[in-house]
Structures are given as structure tokens and as C-alpha cells.
N, C-alpha and C. Protein backbone atom coordinates (compact mmCIF):
# COMPACT_ATOMS: atom_id res chain seq x y z
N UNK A 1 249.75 132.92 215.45
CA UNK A 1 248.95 133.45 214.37
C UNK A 1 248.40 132.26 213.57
N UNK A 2 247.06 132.31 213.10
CA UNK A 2 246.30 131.20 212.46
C UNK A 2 246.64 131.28 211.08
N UNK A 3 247.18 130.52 210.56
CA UNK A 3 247.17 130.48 208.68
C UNK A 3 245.21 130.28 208.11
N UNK A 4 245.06 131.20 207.21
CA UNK A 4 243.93 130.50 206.52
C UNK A 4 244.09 131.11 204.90
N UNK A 5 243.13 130.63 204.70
CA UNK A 5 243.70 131.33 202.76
C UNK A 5 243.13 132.40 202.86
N UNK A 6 242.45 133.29 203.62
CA UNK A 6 242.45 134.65 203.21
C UNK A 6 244.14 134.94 203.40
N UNK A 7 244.87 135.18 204.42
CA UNK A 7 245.86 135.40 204.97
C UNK A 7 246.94 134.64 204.32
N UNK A 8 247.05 133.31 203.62
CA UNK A 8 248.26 132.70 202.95
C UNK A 8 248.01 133.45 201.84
N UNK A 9 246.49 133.86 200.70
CA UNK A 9 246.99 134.26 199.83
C UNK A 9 247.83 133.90 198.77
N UNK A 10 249.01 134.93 197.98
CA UNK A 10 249.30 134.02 196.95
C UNK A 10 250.32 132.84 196.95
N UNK A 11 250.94 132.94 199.00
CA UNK A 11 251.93 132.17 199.13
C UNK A 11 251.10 130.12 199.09
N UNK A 12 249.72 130.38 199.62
CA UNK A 12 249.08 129.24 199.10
C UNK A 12 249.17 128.88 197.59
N UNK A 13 248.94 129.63 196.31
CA UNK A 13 248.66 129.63 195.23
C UNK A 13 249.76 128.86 194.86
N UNK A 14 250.74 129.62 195.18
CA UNK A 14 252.58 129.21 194.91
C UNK A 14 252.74 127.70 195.71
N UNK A 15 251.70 127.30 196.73
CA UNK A 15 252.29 125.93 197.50
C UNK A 15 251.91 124.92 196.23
N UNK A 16 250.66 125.34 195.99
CA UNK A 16 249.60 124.19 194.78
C UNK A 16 250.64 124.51 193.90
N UNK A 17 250.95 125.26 193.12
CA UNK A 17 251.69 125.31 191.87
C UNK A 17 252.85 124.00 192.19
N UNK A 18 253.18 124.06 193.20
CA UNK A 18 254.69 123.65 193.97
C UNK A 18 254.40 122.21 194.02
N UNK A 19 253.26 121.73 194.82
CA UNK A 19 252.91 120.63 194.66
C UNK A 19 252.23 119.75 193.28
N UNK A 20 252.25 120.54 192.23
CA UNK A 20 252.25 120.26 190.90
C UNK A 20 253.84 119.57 190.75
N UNK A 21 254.59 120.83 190.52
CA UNK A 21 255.45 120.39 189.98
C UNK A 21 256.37 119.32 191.02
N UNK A 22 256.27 118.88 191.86
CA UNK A 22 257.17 118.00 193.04
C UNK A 22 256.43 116.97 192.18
N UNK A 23 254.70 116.72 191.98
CA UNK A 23 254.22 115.05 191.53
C UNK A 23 255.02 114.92 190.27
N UNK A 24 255.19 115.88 189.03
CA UNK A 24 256.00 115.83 188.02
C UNK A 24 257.02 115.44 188.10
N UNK A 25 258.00 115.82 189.29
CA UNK A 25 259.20 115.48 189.58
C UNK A 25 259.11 113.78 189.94
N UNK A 26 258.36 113.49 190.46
CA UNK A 26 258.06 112.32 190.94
C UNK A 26 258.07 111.27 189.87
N UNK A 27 257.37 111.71 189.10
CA UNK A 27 256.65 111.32 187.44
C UNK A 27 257.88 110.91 186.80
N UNK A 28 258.49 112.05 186.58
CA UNK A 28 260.08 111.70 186.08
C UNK A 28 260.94 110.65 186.54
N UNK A 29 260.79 110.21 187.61
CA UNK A 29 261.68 109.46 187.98
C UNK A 29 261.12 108.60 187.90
N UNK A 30 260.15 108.26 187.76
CA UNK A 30 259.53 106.79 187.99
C UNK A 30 259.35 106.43 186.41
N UNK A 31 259.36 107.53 185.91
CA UNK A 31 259.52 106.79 184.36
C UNK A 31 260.62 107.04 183.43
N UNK A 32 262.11 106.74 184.71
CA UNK A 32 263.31 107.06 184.38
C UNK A 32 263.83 107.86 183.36
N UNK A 33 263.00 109.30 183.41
CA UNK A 33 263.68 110.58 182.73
C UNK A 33 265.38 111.00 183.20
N UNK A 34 266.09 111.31 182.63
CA UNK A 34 267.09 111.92 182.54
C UNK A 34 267.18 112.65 184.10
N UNK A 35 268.86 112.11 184.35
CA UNK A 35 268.82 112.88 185.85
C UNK A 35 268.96 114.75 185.81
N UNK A 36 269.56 114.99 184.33
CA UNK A 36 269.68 116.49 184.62
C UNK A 36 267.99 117.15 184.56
N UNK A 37 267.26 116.26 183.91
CA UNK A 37 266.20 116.71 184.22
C UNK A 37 265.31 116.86 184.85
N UNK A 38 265.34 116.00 186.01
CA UNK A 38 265.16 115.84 186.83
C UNK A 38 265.48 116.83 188.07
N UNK A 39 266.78 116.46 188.28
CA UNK A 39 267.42 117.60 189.16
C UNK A 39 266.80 119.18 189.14
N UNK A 40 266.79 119.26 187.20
CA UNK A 40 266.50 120.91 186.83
C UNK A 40 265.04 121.02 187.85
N UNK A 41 263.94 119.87 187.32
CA UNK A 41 263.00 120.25 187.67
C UNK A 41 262.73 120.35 189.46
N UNK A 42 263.78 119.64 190.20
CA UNK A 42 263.56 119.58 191.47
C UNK A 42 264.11 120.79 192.07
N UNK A 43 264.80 121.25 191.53
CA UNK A 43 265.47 122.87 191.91
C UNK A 43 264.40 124.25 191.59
N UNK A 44 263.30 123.77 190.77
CA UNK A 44 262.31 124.88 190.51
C UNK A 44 261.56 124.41 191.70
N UNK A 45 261.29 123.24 192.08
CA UNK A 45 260.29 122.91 193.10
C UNK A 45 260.87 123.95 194.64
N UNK A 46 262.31 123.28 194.67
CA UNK A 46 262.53 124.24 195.88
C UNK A 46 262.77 125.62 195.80
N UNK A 47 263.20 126.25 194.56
CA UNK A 47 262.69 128.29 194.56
C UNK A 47 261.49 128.29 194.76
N UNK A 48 260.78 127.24 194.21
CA UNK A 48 258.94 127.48 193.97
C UNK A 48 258.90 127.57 196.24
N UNK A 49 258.88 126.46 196.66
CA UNK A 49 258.54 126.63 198.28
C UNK A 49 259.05 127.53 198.92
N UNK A 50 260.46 128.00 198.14
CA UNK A 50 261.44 129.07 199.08
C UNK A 50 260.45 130.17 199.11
N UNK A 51 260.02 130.65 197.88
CA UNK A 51 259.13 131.91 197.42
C UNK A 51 257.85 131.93 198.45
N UNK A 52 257.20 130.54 198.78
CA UNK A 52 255.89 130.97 198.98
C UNK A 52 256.45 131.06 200.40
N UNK A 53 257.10 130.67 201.28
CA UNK A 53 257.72 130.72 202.14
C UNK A 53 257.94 132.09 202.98
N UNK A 54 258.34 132.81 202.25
CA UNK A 54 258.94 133.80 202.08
C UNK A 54 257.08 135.11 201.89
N UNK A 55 256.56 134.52 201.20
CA UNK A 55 255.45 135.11 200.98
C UNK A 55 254.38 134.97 202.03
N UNK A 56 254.10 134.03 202.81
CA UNK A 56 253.59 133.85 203.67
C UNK A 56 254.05 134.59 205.21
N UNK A 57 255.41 134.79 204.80
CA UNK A 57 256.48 135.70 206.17
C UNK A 57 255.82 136.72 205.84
N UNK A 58 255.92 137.29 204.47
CA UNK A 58 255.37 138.56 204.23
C UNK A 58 253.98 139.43 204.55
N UNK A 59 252.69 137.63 204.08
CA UNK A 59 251.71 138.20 204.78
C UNK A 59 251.23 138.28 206.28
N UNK A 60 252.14 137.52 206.98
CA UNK A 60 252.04 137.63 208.37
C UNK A 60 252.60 139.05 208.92
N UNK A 61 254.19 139.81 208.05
CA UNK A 61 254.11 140.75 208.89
C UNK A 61 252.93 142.00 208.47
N UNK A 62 252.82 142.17 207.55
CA UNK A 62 251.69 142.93 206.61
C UNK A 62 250.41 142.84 208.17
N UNK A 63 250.14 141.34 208.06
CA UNK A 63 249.09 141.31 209.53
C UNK A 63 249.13 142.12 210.62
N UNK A 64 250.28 141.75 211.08
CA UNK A 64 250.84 142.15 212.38
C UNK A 64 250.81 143.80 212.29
N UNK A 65 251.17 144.35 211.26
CA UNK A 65 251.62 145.67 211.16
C UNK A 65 250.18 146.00 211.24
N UNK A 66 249.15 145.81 210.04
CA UNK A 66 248.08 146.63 210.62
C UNK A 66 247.62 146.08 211.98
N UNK A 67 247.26 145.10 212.98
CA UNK A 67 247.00 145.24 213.94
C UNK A 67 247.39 145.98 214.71
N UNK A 68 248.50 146.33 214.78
CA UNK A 68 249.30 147.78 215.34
C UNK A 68 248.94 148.70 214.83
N UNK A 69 248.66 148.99 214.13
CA UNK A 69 247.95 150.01 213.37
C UNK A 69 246.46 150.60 213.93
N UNK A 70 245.56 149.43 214.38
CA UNK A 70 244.31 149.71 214.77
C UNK A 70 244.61 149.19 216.11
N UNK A 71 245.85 149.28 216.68
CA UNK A 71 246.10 149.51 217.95
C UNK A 71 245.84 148.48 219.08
N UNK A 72 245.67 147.26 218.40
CA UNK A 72 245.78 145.76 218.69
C UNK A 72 246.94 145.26 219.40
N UNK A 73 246.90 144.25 219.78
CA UNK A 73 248.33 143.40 220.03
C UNK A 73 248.54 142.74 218.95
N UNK A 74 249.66 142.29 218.01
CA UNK A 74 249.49 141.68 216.98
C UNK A 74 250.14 139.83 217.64
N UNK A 75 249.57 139.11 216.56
CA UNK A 75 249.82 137.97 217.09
C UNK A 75 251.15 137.24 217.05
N UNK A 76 252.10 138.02 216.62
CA UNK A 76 253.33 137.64 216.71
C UNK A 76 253.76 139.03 216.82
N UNK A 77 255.34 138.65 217.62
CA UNK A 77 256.53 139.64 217.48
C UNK A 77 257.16 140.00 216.50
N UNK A 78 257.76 140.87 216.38
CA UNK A 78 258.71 141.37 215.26
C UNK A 78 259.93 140.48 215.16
N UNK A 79 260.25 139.83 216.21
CA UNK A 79 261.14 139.10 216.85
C UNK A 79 261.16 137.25 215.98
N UNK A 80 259.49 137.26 216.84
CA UNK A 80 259.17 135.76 216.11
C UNK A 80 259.11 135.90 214.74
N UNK A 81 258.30 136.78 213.84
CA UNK A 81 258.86 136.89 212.25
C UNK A 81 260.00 136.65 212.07
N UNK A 82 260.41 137.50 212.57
CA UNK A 82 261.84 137.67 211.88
C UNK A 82 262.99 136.02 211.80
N UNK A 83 262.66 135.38 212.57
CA UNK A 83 262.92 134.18 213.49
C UNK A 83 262.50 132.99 212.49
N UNK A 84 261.24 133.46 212.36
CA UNK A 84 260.84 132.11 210.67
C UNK A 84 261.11 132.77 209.24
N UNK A 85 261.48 134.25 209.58
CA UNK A 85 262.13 134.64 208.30
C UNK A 85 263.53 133.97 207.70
N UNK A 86 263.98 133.96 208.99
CA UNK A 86 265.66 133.77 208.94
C UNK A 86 265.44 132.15 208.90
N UNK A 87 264.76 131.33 209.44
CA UNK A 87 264.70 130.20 209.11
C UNK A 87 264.70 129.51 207.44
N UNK A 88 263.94 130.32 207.19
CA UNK A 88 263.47 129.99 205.64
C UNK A 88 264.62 130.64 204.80
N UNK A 89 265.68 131.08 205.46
CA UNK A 89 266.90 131.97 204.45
C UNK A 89 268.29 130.69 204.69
């Protein structure tokens, strides 16, 4: 299945947000902020990727389902989802 931003959607939106806050994180350290703050902020970075992650699983099966729907082959299995679902868990 092809990623594009119709199809990533808001799990793209959530990557940019994500890659905001990782350069911040970056920022911090290089201008030796506080490690709990640091840490705090690097732990929002990874819920932030887990989420879009997770959102992008979502719009792929959403895909798949209507192609079955209009009686298509869809471009992945229920199998392979499930497979980068469980990866990302």
C-alpha cells in the first residue's frame, strides 16, 4: 500500500507536530536544560510517534475495508495490518 497525505492524513499532521517537538528536544540539550526536562519532553515525542503510528494503521485499515467494500482486492491483508499494528504496540 502507497502512503501519500491524502491517506496519512492526521497521522502525517501528528509526524510534523512530532518532529517539532524532537528539534526542541534537541534544543534542550544542547543548551544544557535540565535532564528531567528533557526526558519529560522526549517522552511526549515518543506518545506523539506512537499515536501517529497507530493512526496511520488506522488509515490503512479504513482503506483496505472500503476496497472490500467496492469489491476490490485491498492492498494489504488483515494479517499484514495487523502485523505493523502489533509492531508499533
Amino acid at each position: 500500500m502507497q502512503l501519500n497525505e491524502a491517506l496519512a492524513g492526521d497521522g502525517l499532521n501528528r509526524l510534523k507536530r512530532a518532529q517539532g517537538q524532537l528539534a526542541s528536544v534537541i534544543s534542550m540539550i544542547e543548551e544544557g536544560e535540565e535532564c528531567e526536562k528533557v526526558l519529560t519532553q522526549l517522552a511526549a515525542v515518543s506518545r506523539a510517534l506512537d499515536r501517529a503510528g497507530f493512526k496511520l494503521v488506522a488509515s490503512g485499515m479504513r482503506h483496505c475495508q472500503r476496497a472490500r467494500e467496492r469489491g476490490e482486492e485491498p492492498p494489504m491483508t488483515e494479517e499484514e495490518l495487523e502485523k505493523l499494528f502489533l509492531a508499533l504496540a
